[in-house]
PDB file of N, CA and C in Angstrom:
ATOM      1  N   UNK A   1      13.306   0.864   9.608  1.00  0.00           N
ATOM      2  CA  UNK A   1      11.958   0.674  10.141  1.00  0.00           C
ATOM      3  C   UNK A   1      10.913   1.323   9.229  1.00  0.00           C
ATOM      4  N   UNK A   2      11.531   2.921   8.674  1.00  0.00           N
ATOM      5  CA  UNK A   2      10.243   3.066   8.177  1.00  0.00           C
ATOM      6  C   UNK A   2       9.825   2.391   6.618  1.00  0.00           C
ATOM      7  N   UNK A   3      10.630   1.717   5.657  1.00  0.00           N
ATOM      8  CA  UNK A   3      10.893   0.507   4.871  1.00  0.00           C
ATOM      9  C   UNK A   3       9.546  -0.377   5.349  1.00  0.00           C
ATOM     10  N   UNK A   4       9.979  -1.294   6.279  1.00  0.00           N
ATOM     11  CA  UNK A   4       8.674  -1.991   7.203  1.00  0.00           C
ATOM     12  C   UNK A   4       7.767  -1.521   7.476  1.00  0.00           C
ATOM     13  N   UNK A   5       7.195  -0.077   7.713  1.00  0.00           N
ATOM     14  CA  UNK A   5       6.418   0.699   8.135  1.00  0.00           C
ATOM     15  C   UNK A   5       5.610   0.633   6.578  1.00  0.00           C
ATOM     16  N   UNK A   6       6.574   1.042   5.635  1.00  0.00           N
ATOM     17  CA  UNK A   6       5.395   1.269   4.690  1.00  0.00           C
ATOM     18  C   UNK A   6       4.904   0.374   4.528  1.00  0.00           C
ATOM     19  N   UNK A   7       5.832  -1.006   4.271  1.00  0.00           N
ATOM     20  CA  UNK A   7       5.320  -2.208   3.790  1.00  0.00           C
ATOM     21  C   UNK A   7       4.163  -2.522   4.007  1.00  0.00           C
ATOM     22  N   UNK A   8       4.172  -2.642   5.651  1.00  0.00           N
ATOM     23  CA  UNK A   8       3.193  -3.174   6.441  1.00  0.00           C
ATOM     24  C   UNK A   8       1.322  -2.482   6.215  1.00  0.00           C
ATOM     25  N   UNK A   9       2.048  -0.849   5.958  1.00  0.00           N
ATOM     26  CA  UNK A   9       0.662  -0.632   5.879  1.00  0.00           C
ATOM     27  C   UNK A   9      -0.273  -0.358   4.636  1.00  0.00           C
ATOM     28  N   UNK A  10       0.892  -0.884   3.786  1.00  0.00           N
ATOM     29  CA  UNK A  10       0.206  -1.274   2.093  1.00  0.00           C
ATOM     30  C   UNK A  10      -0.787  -2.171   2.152  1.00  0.00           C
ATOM     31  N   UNK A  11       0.058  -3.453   2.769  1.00  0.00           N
ATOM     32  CA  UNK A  11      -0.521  -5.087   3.193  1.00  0.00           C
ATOM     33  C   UNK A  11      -1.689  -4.973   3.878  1.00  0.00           C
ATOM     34  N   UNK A  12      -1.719  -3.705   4.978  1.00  0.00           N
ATOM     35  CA  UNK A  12      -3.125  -3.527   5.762  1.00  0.00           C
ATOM     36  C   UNK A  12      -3.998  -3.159   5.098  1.00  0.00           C
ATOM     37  N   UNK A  13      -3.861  -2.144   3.800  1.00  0.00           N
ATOM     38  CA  UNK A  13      -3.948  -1.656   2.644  1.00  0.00           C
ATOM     39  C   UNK A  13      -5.201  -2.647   2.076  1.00  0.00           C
ATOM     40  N   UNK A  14      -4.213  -3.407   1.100  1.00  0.00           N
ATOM     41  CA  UNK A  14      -5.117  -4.427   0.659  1.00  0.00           C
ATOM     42  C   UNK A  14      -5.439  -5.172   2.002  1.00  0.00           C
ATOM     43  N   UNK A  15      -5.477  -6.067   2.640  1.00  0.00           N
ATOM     44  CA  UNK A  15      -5.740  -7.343   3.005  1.00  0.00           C
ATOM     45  C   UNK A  15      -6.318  -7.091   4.636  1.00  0.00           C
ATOM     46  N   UNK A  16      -6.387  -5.944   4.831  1.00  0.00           N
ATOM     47  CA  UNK A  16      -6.496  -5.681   6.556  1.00  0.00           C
ATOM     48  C   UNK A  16      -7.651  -5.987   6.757  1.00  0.00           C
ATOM     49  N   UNK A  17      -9.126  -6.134   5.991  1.00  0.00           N
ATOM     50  CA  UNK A  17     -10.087  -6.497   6.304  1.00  0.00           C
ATOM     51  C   UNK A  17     -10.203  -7.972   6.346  1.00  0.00           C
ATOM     52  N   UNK A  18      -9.193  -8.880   6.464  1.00  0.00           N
ATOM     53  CA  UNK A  18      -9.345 -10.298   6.299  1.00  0.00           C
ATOM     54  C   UNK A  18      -8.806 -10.734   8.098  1.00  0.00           C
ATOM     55  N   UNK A  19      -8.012  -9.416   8.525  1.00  0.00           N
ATOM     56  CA  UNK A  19      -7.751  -9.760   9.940  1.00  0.00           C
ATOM     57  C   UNK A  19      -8.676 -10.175  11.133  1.00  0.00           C
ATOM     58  N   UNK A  20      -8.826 -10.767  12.247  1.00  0.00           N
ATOM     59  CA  UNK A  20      -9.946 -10.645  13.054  1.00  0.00           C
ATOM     60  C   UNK A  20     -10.034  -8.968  13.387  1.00  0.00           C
ATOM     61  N   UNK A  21     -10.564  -8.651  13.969  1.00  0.00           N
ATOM     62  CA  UNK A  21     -11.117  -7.291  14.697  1.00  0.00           C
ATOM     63  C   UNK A  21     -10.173  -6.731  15.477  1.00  0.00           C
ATOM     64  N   UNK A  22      -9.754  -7.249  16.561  1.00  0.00           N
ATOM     65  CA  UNK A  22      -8.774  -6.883  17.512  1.00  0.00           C
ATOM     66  C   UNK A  22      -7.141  -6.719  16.575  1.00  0.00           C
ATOM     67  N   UNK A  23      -6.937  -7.884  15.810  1.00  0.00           N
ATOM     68  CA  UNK A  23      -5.725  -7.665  15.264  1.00  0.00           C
ATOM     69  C   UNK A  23      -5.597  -6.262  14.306  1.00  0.00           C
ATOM     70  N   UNK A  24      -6.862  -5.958  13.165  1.00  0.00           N
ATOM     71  CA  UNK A  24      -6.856  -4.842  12.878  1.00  0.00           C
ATOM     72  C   UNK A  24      -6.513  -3.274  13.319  1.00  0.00           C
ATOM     73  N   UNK A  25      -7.858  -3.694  14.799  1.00  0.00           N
ATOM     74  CA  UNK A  25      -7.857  -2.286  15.916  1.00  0.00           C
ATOM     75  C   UNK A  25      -6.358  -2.222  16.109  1.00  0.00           C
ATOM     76  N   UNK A  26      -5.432  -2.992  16.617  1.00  0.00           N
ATOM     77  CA  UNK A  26      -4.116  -3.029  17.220  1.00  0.00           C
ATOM     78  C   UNK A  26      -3.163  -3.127  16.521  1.00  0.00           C
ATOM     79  N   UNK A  27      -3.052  -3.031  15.195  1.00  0.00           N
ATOM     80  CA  UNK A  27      -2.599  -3.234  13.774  1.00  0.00           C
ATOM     81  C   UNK A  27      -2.416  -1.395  13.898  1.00  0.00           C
ATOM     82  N   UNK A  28      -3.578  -1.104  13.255  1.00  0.00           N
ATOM     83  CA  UNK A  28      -3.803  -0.138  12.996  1.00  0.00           C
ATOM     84  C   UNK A  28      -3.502   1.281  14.217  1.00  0.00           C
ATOM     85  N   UNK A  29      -3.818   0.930  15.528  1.00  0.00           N
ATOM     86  CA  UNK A  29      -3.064   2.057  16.301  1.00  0.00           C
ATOM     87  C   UNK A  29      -1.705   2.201  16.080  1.00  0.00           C
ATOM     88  N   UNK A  30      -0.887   0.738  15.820  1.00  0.00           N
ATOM     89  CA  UNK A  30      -0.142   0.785  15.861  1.00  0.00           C
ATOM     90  C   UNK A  30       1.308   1.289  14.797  1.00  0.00           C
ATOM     91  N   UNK A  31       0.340   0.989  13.424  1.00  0.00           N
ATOM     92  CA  UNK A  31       1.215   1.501  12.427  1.00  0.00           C
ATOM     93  C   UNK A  31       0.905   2.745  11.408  1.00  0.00           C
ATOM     94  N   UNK A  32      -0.227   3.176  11.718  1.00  0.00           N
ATOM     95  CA  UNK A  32      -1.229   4.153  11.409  1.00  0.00           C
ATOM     96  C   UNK A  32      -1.182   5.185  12.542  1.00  0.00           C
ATOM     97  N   UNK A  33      -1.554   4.989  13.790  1.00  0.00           N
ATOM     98  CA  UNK A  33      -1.575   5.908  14.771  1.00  0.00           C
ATOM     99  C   UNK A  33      -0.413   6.353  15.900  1.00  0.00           C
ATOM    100  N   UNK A  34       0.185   5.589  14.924  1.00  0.00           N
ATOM    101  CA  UNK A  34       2.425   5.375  15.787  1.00  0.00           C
ATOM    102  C   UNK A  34       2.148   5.744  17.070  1.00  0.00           C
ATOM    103  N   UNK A  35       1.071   4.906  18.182  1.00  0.00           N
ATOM    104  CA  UNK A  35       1.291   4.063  19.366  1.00  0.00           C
ATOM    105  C   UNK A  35       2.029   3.593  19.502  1.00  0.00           C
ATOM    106  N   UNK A  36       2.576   3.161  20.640  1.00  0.00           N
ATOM    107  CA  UNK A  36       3.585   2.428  21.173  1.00  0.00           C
ATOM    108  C   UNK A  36       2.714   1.012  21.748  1.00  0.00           C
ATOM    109  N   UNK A  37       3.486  -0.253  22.006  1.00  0.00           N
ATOM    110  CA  UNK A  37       2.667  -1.223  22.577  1.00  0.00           C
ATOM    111  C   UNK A  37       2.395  -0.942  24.094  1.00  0.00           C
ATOM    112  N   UNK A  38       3.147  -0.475  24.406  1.00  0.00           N
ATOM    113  CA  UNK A  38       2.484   0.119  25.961  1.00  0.00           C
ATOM    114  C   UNK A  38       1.537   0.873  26.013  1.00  0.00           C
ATOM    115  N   UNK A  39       1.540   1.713  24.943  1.00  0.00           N
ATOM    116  CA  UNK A  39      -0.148   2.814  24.882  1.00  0.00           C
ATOM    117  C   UNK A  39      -0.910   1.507  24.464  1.00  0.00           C
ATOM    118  N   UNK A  40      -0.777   0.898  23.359  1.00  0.00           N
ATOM    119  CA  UNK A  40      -1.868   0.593  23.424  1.00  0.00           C
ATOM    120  C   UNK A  40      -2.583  -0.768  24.473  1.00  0.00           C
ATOM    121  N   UNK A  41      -1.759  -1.299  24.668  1.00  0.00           N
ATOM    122  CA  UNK A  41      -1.563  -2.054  25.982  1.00  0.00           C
ATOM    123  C   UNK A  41      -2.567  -1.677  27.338  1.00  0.00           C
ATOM    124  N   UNK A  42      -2.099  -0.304  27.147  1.00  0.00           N
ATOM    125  CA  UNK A  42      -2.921   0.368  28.666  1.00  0.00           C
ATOM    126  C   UNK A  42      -4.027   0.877  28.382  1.00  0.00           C
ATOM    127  N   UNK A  43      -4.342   1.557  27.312  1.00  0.00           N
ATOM    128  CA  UNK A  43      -5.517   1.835  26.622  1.00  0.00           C
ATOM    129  C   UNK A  43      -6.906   0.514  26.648  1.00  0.00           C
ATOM    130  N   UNK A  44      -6.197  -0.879  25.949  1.00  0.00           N
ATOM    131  CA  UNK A  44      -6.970  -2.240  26.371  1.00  0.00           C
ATOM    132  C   UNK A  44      -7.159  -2.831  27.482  1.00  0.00           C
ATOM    133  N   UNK A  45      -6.396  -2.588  28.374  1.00  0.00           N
ATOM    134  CA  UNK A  45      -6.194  -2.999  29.671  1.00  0.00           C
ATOM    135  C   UNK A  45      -5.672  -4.386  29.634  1.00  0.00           C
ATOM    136  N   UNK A  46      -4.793  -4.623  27.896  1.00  0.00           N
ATOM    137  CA  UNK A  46      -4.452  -5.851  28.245  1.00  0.00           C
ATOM    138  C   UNK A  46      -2.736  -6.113  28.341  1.00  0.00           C
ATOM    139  N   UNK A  47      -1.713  -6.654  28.334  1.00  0.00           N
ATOM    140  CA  UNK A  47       0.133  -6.278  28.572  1.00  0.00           C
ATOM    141  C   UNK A  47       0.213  -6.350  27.386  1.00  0.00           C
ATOM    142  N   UNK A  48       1.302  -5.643  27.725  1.00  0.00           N
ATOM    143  CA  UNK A  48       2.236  -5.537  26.380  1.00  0.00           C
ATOM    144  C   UNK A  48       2.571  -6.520  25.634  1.00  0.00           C
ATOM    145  N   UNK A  49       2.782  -7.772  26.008  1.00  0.00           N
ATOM    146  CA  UNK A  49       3.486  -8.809  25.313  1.00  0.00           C
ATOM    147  C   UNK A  49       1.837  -9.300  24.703  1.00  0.00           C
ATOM    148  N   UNK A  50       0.639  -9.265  24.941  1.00  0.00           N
ATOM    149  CA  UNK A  50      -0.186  -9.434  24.233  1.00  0.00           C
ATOM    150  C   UNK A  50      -0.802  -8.634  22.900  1.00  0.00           C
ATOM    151  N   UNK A  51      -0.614  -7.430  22.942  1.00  0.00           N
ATOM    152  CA  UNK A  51      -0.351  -6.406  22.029  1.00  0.00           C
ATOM    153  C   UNK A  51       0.759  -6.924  21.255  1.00  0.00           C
ATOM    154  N   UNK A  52       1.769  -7.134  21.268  1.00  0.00           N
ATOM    155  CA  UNK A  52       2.718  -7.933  20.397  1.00  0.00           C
ATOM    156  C   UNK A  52       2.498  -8.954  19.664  1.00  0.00           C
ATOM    157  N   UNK A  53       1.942 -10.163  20.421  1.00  0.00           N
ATOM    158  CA  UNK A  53       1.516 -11.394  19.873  1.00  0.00           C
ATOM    159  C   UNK A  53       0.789 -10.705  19.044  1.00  0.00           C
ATOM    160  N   UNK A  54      -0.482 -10.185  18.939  1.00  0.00           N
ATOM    161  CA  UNK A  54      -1.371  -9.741  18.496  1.00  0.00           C
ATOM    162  C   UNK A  54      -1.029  -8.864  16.932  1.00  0.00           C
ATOM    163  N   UNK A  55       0.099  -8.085  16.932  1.00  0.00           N
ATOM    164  CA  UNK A  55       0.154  -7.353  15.894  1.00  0.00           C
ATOM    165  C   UNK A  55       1.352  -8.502  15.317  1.00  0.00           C
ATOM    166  N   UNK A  56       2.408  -9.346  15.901  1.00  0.00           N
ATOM    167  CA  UNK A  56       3.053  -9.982  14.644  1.00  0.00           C
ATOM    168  C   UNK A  56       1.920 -11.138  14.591  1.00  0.00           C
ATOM    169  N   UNK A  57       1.011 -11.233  14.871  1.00  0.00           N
ATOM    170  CA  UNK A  57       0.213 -12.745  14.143  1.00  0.00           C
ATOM    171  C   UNK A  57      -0.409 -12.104  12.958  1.00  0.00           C
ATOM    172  N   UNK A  58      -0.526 -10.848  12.866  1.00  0.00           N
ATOM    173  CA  UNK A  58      -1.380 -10.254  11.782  1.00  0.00           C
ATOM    174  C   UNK A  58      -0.596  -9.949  10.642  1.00  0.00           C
ATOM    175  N   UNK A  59       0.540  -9.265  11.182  1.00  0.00           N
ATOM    176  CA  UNK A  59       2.201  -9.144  10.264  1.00  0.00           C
ATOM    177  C   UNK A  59       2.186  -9.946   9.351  1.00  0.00           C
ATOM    178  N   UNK A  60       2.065 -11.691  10.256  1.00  0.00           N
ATOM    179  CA  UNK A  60       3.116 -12.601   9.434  1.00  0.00           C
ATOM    180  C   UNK A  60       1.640 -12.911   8.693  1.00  0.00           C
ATOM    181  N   UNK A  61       0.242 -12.820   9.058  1.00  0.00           N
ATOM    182  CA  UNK A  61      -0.544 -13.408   7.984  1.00  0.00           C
ATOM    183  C   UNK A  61      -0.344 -12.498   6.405  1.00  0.00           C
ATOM    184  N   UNK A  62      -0.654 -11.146   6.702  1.00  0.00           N
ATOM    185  CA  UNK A  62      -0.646  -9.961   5.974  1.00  0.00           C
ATOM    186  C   UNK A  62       0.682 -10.471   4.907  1.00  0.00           C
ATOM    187  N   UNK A  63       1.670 -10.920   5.659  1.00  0.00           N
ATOM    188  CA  UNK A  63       2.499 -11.401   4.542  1.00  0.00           C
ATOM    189  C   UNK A  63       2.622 -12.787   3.935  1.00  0.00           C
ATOM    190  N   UNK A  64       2.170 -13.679   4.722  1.00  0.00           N
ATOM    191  CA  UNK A  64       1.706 -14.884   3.628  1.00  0.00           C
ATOM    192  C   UNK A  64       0.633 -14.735   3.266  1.00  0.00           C
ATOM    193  N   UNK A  65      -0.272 -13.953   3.077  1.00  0.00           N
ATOM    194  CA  UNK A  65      -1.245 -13.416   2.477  1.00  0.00           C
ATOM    195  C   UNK A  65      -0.810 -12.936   0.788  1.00  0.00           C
ATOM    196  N   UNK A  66       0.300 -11.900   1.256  1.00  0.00           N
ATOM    197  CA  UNK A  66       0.845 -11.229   0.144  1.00  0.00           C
ATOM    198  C   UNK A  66       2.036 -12.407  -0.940  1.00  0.00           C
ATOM    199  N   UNK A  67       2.372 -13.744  -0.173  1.00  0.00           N
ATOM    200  CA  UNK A  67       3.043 -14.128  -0.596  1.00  0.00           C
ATOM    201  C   UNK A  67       2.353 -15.122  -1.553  1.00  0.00           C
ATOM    202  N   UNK A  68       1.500 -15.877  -1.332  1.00  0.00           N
ATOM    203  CA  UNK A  68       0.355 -16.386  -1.799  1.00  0.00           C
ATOM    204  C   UNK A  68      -0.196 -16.055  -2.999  1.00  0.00           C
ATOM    205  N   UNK A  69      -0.382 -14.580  -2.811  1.00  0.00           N
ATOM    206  CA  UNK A  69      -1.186 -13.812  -3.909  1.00  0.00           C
ATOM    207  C   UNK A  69      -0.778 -13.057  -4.730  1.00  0.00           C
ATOM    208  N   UNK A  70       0.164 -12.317  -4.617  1.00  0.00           N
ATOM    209  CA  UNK A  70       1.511 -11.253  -4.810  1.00  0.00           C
ATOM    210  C   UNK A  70       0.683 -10.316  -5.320  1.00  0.00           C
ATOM    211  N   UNK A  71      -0.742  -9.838  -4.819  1.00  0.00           N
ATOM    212  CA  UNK A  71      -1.473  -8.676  -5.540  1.00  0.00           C
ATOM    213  C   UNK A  71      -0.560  -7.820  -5.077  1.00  0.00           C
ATOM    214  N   UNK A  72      -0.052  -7.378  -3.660  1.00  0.00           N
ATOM    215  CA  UNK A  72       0.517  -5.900  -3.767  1.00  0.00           C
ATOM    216  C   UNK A  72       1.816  -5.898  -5.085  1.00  0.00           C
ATOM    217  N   UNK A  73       2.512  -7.022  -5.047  1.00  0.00           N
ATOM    218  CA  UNK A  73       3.685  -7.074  -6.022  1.00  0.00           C
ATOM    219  C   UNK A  73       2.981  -6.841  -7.389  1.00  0.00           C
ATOM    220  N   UNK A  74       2.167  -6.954  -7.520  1.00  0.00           N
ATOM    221  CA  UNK A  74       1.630  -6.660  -8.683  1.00  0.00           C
ATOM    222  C   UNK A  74       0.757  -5.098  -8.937  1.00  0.00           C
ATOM    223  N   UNK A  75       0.618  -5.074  -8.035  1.00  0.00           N
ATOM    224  CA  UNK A  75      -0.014  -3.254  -8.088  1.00  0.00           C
ATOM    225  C   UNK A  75       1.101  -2.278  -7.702  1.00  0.00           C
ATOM    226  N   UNK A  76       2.220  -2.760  -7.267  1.00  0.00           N
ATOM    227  CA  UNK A  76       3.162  -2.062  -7.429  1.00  0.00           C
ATOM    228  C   UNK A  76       4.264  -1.943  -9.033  1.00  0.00           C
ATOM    229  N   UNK A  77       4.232  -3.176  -9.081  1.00  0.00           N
ATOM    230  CA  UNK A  77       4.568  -3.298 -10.498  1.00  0.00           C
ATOM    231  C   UNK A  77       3.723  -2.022 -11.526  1.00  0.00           C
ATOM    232  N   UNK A  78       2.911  -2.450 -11.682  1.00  0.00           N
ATOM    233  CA  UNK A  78       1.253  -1.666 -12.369  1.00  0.00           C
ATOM    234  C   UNK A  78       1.890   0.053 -12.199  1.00  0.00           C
ATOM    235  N   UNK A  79       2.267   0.477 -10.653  1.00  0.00           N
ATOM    236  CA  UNK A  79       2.039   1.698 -11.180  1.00  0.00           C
ATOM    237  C   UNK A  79       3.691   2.224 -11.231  1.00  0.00           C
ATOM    238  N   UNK A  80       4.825   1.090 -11.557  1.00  0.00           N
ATOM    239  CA  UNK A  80       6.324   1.298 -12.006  1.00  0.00           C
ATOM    240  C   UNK A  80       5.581   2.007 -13.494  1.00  0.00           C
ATOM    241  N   UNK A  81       5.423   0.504 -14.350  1.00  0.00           N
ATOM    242  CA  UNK A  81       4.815   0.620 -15.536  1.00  0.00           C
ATOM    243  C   UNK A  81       3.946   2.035 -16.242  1.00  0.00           C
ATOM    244  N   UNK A  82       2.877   2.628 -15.479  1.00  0.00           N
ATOM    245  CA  UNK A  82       2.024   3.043 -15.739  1.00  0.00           C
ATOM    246  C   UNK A  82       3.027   4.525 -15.520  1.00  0.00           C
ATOM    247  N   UNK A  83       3.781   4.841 -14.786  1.00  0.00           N
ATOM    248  CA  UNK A  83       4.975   5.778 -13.997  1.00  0.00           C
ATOM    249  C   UNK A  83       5.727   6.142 -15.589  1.00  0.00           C
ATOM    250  N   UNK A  84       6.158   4.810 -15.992  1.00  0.00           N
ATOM    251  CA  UNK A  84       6.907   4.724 -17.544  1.00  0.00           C
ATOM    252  C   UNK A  84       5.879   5.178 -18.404  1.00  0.00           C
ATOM    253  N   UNK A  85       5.017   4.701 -18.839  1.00  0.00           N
ATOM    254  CA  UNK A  85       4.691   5.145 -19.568  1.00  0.00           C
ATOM    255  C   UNK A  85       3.930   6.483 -19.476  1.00  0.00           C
ATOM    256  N   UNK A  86       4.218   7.412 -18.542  1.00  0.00           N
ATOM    257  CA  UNK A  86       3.308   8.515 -18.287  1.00  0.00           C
ATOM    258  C   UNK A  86       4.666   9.246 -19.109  1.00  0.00           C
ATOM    259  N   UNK A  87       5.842   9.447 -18.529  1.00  0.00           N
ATOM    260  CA  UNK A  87       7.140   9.916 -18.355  1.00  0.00           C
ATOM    261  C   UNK A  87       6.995   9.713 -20.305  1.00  0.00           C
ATOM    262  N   UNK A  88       6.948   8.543 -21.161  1.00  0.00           N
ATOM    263  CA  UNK A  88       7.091   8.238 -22.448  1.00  0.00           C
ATOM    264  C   UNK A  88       6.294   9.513 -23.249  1.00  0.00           C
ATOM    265  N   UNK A  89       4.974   9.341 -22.622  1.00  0.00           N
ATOM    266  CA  UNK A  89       3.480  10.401 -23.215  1.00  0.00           C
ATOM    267  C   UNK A  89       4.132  11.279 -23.415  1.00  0.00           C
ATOM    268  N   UNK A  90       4.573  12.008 -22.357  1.00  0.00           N
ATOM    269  CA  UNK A  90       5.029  13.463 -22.177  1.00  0.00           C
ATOM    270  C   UNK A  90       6.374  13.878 -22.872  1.00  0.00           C
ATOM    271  N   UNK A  91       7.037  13.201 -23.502  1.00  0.00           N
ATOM    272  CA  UNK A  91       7.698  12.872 -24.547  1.00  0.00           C
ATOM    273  C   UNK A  91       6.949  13.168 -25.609  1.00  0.00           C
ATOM    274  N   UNK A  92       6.282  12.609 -25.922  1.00  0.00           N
ATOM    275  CA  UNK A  92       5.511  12.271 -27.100  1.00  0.00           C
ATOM    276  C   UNK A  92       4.582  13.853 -27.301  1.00  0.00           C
ATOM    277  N   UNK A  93       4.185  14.560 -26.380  1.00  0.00           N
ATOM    278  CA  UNK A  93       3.717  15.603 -25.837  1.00  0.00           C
ATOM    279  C   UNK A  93       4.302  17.202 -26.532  1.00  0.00           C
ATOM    280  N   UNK A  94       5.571  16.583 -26.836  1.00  0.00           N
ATOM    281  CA  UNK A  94       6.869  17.656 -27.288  1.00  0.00           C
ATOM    282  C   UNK A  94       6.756  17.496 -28.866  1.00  0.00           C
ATOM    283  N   UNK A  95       6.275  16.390 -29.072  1.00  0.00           N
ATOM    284  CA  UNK A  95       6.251  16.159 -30.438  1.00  0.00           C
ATOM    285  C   UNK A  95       5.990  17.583 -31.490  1.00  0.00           C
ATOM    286  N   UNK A  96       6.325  17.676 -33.027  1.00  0.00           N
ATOM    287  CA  UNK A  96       5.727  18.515 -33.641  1.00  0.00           C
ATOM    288  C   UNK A  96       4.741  18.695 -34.187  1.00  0.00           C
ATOM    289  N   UNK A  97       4.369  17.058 -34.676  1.00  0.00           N
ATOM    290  CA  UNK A  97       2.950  16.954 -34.976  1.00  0.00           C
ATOM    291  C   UNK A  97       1.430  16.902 -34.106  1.00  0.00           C
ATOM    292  N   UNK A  98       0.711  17.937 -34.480  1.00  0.00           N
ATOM    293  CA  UNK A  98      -0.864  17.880 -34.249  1.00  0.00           C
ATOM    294  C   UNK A  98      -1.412  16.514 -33.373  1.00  0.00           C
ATOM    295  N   UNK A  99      -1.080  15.350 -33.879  1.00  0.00           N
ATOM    296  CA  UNK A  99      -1.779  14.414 -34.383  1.00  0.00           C
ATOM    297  C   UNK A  99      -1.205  13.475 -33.259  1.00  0.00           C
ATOM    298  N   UNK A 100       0.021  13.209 -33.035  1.00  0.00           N
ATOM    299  CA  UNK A 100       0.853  12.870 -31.781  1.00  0.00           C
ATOM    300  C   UNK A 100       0.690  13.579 -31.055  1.00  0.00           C
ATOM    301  N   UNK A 101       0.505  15.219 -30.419  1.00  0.00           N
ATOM    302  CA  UNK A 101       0.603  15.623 -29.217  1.00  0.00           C
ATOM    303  C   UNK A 101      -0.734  14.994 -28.852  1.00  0.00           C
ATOM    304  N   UNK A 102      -1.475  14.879 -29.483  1.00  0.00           N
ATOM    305  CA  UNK A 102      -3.288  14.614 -29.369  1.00  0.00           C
ATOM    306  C   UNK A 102      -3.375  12.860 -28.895  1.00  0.00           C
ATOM    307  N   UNK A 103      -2.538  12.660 -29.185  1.00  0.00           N
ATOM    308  CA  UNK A 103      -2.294  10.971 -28.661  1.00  0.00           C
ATOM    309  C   UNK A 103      -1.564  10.830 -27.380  1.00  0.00           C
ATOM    310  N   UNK A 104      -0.709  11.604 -27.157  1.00  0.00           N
ATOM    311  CA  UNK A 104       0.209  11.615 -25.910  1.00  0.00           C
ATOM    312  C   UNK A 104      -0.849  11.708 -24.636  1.00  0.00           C
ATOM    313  N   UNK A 105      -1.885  13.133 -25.370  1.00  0.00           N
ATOM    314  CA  UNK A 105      -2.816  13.569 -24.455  1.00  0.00           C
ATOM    315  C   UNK A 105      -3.486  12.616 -23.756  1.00  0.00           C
ATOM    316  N   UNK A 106      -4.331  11.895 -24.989  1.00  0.00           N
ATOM    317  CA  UNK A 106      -5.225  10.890 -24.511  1.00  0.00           C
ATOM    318  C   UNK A 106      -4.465   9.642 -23.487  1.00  0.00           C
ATOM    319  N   UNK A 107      -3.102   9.441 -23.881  1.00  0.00           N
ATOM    320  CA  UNK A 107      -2.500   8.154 -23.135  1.00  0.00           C
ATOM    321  C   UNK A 107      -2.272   8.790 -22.140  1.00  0.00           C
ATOM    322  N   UNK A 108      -1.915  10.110 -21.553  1.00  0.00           N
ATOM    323  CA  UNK A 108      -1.581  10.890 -20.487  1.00  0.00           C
ATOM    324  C   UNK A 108      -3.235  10.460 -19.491  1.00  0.00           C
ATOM    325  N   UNK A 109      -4.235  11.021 -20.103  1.00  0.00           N
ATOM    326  CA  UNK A 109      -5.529  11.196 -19.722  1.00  0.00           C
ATOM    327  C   UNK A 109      -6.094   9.536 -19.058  1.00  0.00           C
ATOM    328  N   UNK A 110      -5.526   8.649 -20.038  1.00  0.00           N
ATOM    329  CA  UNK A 110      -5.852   7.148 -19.629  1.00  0.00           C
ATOM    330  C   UNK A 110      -4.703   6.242 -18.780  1.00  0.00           C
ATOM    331  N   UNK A 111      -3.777   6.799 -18.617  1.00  0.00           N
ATOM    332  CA  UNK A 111      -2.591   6.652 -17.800  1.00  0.00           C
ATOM    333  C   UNK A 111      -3.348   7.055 -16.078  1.00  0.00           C
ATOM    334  N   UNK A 112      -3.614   8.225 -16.173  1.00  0.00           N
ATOM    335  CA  UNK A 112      -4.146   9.149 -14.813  1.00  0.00           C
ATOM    336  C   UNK A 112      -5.604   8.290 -14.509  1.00  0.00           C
ATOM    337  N   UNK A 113      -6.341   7.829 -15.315  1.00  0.00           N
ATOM    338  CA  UNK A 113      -7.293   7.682 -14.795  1.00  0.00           C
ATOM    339  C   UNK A 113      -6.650   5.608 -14.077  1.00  0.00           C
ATOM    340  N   UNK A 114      -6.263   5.335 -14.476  1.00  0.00           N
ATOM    341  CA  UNK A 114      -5.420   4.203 -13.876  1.00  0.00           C
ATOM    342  C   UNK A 114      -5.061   3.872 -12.758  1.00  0.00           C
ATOM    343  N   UNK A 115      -4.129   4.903 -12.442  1.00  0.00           N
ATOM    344  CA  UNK A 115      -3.465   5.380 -11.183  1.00  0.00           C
ATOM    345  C   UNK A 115      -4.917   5.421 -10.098  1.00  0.00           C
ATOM    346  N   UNK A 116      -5.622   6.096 -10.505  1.00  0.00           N
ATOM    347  CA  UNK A 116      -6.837   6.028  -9.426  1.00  0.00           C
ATOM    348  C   UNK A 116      -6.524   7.636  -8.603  1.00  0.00           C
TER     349      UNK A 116
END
């Protein structure tokens, strides 16, 4: 579950502002504020099985959303990559020459600013 858990709230991540309103609000208690569908259910005053509908209609968009577009697959990719080459710098970091540690630096420095 918590596999799905992250997934889900990467996808909310990017794409959660494309949800209607309610699916967000109930999205978000739910995988963000680890509610249960009965809290939040009783909290809306609306059942449980509507709280459900409600968060897998957003699920399955959030993921043909992602399937469509594959930005998260790709910003995950981005920071495998960016992960490698930080790990390479710092290598390079050990070096003996002046001139290379001073390069490692800067790719270290432009690596980090990447990441965000």
């Amino acid at each position: 579950m918590e596999d799905k858990t992250l997934n889900m709230t990467l996808l909310f991540d990017f794409f959660g502002d494309l949800l209607t309103e309610k699916q967000r609000e109930y999205f978000d208690l739910y995988y963000n504020e680890d509610l249960s569908l009965s809290e939040i259910a009783e909290n809306a005053g609306i059942s449980r099985q509507g709280v459900r509908d409600l968060i897998v209609r957003a699920e399955n968009f959030l993921l043909e959303t992602e399937r469509k577009t594959g930005i998260v697959a790709r910003f995950e990719q981005m920071q495998r990559e960016i992960a490698r080459a930080e790990r390479c710098a710092e290598k390079l970091r050990d070096a003996e020459s002046g001139a290379l540690r001073q390069c490692a630096d800067e790719l270290i420095d432009a690596l980090q600013s990447l990441k965000g």
